[in-house]
C-alpha atoms as a PDB file:
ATOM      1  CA  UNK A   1      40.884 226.296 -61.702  1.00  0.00           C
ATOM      2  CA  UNK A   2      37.355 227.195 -62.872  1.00  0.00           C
ATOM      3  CA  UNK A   3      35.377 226.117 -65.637  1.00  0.00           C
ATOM      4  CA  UNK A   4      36.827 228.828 -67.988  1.00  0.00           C
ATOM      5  CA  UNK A   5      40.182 227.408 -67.116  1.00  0.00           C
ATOM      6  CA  UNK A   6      39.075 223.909 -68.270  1.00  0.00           C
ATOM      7  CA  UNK A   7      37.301 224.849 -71.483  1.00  0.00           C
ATOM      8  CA  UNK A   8      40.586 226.369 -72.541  1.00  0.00           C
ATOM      9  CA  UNK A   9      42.732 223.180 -71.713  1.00  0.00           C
ATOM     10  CA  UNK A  10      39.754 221.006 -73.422  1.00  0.00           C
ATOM     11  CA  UNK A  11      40.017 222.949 -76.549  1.00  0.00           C
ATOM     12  CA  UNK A  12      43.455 223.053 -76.646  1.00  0.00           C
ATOM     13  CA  UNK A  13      43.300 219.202 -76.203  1.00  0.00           C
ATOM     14  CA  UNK A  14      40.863 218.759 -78.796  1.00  0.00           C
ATOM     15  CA  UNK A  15      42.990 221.339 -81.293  1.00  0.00           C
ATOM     16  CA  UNK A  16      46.233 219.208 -80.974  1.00  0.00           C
ATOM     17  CA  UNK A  17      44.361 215.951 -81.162  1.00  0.00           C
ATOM     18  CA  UNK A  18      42.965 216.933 -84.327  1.00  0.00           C
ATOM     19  CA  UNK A  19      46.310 217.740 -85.671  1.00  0.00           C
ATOM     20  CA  UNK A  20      47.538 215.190 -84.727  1.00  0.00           C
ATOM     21  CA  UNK A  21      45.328 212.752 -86.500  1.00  0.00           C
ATOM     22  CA  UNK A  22      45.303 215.278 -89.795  1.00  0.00           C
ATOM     23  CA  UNK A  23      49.169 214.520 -89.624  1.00  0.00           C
ATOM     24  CA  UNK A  24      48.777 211.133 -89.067  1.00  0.00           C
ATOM     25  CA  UNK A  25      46.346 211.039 -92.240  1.00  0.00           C
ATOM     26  CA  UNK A  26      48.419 212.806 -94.434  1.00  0.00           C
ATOM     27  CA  UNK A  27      51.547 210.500 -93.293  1.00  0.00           C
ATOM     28  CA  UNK A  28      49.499 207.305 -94.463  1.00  0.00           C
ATOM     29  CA  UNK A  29      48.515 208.636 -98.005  1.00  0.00           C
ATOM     30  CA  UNK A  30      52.213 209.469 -98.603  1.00  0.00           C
ATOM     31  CA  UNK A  31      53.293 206.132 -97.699  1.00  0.00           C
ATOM     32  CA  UNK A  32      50.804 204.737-100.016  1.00  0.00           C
ATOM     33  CA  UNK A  33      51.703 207.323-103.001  1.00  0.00           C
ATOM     34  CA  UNK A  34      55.401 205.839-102.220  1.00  0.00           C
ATOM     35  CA  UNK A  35      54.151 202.441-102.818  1.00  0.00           C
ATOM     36  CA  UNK A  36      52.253 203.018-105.608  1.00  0.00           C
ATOM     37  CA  UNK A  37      54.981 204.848-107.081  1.00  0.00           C
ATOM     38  CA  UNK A  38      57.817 202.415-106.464  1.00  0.00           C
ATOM     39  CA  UNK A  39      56.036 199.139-107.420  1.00  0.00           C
ATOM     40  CA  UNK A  40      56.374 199.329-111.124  1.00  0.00           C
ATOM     41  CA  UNK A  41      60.202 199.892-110.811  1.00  0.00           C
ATOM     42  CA  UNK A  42      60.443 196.724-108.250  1.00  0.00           C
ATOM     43  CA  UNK A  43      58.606 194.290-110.783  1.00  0.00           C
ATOM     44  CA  UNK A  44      61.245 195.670-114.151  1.00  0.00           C
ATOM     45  CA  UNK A  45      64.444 195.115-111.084  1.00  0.00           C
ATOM     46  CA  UNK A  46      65.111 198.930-111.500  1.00  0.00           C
ATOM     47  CA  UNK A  47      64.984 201.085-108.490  1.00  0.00           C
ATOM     48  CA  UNK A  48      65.190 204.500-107.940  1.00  0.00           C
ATOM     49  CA  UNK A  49      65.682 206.832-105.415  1.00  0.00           C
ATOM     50  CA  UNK A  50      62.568 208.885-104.376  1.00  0.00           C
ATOM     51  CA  UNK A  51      64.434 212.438-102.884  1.00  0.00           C
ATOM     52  CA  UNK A  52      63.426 215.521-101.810  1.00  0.00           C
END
């Protein structure tokens, strides 16, 4: 393996660790949006059902 080999597997590393944490981001926020969304229902005792 020479250095061009490794460059390649570092990149590819650093690509799918990026994703990764762009997923994980994006993941979080919709949570939140959930919550956010859902709360006012909880306090009235209605509920509904968030689908997609």
């Amino acid at each position: 393996m020479d250095w061009l080999d490794l460059l390649a597997v570092q990149a590819t590393l650093k690509s799918l660790l990026q994703h990764h944490s762009s997923k994980a981001s994006i993941l979080r926020h919709s949570a939140f949006f959930t919550v956010q969304l859902s709360h006012p229902y909880m306090t009235t005792g209605k509920t509904i059902a968030l689908t997609r």
